[in-house]
N, C-alpha and C. Protein backbone atom coordinates (compact mmCIF):
# COMPACT_ATOMS: atom_id res chain seq x y z
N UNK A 1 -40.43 16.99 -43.27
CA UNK A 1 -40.40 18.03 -42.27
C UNK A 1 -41.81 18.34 -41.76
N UNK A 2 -42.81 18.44 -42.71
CA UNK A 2 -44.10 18.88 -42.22
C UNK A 2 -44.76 17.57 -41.40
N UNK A 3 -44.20 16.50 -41.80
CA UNK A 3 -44.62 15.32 -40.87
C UNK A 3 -44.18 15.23 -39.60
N UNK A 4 -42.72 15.59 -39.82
CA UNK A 4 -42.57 15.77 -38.26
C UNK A 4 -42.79 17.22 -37.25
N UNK A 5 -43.20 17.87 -38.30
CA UNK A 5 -44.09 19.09 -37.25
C UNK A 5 -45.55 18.67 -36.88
N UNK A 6 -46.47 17.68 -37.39
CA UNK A 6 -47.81 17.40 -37.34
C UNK A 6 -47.79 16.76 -36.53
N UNK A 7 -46.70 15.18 -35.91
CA UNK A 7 -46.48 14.08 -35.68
C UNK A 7 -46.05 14.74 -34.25
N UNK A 8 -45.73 15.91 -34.08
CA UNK A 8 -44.91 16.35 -32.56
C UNK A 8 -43.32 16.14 -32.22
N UNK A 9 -42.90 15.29 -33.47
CA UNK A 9 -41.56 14.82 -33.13
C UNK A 9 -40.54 16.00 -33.29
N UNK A 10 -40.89 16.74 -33.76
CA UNK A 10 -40.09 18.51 -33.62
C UNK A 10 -40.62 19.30 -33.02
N UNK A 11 -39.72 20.16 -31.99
CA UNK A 11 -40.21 20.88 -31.38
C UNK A 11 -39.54 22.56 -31.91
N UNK A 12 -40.73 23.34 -32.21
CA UNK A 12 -40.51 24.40 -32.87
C UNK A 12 -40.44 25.54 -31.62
N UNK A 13 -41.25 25.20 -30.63
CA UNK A 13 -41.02 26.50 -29.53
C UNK A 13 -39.87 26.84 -28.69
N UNK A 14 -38.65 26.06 -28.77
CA UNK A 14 -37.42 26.96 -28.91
C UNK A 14 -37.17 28.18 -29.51
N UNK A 15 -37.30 28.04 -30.70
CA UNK A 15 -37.18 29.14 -31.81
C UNK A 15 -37.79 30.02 -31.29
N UNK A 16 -39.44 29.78 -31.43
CA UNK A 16 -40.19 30.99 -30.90
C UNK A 16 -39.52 31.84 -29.46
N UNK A 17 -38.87 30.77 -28.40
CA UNK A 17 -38.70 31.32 -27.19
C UNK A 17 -37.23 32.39 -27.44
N UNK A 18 -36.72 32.51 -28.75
CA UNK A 18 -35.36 33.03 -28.81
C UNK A 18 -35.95 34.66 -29.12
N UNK A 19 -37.31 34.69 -29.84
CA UNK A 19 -37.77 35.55 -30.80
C UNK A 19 -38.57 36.22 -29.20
N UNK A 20 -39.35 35.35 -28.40
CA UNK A 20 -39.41 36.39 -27.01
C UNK A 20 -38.48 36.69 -26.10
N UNK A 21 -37.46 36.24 -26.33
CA UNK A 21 -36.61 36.69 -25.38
C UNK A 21 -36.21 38.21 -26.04
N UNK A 22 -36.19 37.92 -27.03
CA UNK A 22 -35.81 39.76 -27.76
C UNK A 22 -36.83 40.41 -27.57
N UNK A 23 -37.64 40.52 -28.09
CA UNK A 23 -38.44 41.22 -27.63
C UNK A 23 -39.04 41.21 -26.04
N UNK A 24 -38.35 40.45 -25.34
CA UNK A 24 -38.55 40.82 -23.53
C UNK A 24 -37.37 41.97 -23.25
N UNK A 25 -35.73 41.56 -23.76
CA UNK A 25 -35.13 42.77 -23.97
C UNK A 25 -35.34 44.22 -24.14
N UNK A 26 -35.94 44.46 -25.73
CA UNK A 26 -36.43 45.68 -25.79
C UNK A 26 -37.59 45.90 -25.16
N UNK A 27 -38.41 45.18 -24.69
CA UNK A 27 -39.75 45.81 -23.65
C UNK A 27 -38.97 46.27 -22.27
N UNK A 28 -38.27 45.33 -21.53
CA UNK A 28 -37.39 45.85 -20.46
C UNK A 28 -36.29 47.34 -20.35
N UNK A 29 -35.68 47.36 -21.83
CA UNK A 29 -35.37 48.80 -21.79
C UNK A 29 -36.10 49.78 -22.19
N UNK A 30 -37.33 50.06 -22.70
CA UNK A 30 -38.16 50.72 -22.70
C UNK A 30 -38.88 50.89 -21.80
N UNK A 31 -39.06 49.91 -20.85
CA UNK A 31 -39.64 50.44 -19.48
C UNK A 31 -38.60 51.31 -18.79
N UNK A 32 -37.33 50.79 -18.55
CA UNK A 32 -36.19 51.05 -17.53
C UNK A 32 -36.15 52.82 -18.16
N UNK A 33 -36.40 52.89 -19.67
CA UNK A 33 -35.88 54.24 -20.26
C UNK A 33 -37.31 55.26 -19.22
N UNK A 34 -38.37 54.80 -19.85
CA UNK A 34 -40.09 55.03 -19.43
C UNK A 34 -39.63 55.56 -17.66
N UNK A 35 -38.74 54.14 -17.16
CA UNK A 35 -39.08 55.00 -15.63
C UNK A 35 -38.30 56.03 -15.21
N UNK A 36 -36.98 56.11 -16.41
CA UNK A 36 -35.86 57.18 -15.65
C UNK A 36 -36.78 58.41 -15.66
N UNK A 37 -37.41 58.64 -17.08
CA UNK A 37 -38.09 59.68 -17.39
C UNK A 37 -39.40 59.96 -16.33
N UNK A 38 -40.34 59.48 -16.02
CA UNK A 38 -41.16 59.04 -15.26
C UNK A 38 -40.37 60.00 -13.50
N UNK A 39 -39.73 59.26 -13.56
CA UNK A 39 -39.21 58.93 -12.19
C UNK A 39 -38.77 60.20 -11.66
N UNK A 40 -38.05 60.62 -12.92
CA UNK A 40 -37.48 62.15 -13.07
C UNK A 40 -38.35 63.22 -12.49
N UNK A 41 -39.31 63.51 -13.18
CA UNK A 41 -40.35 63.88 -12.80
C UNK A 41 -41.03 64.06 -11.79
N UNK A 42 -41.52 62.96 -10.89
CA UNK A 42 -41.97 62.31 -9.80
C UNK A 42 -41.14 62.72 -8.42
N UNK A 43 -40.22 62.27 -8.54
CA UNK A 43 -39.21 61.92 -7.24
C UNK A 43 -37.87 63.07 -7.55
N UNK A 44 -37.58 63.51 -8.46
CA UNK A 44 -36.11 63.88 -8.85
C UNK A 44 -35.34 63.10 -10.13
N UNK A 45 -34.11 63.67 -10.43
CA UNK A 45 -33.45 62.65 -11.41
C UNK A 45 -32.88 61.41 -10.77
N UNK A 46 -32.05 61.93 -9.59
CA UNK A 46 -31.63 60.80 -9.22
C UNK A 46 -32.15 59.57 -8.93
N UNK A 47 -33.41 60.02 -8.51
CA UNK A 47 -34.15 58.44 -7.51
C UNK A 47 -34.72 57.75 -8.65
N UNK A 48 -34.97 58.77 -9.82
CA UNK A 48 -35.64 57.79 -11.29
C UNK A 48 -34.48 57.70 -12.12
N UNK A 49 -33.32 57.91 -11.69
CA UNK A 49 -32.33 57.02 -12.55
C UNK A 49 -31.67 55.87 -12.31
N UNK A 50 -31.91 55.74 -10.54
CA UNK A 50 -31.52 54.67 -10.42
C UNK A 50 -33.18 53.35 -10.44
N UNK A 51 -34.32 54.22 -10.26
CA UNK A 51 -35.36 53.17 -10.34
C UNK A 51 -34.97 52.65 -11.87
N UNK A 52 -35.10 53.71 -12.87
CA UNK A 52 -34.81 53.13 -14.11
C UNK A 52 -34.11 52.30 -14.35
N UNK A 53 -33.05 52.20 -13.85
CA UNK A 53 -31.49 51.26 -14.36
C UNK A 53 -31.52 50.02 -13.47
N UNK A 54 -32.18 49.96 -12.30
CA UNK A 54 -32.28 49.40 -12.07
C UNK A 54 -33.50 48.15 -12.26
N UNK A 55 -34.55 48.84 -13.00
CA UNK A 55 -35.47 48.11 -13.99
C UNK A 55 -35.04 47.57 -14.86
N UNK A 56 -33.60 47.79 -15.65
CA UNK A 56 -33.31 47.44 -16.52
C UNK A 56 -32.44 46.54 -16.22
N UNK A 57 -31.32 46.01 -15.28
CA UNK A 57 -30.71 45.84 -14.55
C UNK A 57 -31.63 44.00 -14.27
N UNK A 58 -32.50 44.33 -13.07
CA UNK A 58 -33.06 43.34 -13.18
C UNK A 58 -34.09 42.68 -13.87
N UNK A 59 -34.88 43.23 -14.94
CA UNK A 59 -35.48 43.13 -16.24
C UNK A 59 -34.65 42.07 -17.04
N UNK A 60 -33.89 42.54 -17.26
CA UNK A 60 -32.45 41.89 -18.30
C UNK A 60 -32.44 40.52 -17.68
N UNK A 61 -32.26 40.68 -16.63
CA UNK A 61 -31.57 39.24 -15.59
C UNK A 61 -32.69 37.99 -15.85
N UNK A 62 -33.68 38.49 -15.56
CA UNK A 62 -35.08 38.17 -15.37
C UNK A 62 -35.51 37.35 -16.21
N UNK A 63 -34.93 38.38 -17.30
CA UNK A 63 -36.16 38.08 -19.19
C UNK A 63 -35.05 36.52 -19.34
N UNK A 64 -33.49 37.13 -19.18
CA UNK A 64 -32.81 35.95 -19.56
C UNK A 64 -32.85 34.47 -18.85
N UNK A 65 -32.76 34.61 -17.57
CA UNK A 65 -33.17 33.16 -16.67
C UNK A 65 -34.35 32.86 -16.72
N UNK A 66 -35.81 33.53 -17.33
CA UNK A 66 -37.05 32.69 -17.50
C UNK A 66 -36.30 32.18 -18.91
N UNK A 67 -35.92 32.68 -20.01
CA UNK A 67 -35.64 31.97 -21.19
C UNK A 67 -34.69 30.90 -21.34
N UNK A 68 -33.75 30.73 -20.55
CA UNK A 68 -32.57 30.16 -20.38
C UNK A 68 -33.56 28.46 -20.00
N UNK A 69 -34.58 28.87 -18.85
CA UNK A 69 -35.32 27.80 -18.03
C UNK A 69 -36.14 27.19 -18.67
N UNK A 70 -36.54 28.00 -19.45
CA UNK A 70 -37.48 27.13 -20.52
C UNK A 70 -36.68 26.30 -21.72
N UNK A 71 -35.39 27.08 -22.14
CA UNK A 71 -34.52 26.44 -23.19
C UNK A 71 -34.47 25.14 -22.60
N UNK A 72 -33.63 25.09 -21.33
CA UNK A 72 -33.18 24.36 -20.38
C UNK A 72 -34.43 22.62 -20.73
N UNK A 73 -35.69 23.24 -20.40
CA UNK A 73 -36.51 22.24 -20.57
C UNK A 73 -36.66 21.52 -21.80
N UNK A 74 -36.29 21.77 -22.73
CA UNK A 74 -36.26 21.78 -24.08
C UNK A 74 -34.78 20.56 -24.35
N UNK A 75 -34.07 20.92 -23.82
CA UNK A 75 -32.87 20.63 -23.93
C UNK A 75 -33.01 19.20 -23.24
N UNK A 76 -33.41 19.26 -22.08
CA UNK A 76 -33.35 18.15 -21.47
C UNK A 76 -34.29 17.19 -21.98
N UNK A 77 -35.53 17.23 -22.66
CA UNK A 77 -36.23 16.39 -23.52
C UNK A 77 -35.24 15.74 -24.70
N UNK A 78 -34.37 16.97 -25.10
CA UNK A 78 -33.86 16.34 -26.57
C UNK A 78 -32.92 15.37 -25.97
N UNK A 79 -32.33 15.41 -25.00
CA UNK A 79 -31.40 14.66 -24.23
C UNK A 79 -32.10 13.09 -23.60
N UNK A 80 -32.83 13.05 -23.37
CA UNK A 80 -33.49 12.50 -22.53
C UNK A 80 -34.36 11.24 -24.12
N UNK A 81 -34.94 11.74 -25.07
CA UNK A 81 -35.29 11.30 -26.09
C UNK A 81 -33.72 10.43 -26.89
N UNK A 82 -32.80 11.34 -26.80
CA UNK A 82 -31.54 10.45 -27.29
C UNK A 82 -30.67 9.24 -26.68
N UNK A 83 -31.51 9.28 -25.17
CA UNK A 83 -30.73 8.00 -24.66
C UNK A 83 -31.77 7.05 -24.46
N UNK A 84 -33.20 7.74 -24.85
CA UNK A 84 -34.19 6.59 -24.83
C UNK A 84 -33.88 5.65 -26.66
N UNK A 85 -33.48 6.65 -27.34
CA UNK A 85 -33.28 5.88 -28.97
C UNK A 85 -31.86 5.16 -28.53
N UNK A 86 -30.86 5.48 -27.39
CA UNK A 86 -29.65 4.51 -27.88
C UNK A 86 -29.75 3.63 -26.72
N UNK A 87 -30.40 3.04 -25.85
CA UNK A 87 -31.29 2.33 -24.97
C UNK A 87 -31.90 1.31 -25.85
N UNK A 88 -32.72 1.45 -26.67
CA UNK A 88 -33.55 0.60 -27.30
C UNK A 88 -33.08 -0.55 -27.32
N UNK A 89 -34.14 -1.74 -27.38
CA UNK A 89 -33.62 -2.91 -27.74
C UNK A 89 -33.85 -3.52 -29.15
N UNK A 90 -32.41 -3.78 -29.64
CA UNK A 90 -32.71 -3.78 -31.32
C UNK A 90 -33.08 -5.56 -31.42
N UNK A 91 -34.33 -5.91 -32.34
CA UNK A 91 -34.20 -7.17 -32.52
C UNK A 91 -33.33 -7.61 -33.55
């Protein structure tokens, strides 16, 4: 295992990208919470409840299709590596 983490032949930043996508989650509703409150203040409740929710709204969308795009890239290597191994020419 540690050979094939040294060697490059595993790729570990999937994992990591699962561990930022959560934590892009909770940063996105803590802003969206940050602006209702914020907003409240500022403008009224209404106009900072919908800025809020709607931070959160497209935050969410956001955090998930950059992570999805990067999985995506990931995916298509492992794919792409498995038809180069059943391709090969065996002597």
């Amino acid at each position: 295992m540690l050979k094939s983490l040294l060697n490059l032949d595993k790729m570990i930043t999937p994992k990591i990208i699962i561990i930022f996508y959560w934590l892009g989650i909770i940063a996105v509703l803590f802003s969206g919470i940050a602006a209702i409150f914020t907003g409240s203040h500022l403008g009224g409740f209404f106009s900072g409840f919908i800025g809020g929710l709607s931070t959160m709204v497209i935050g969410l969308i956001g955090v998930r299709v950059s992570c999805e795009l990067i999985i995506l890239l990931f995916n298509i290597y492992a794919k792409l590596k498995e038809i180069a191994e059943n391709t090969k020419i065996k002597p």
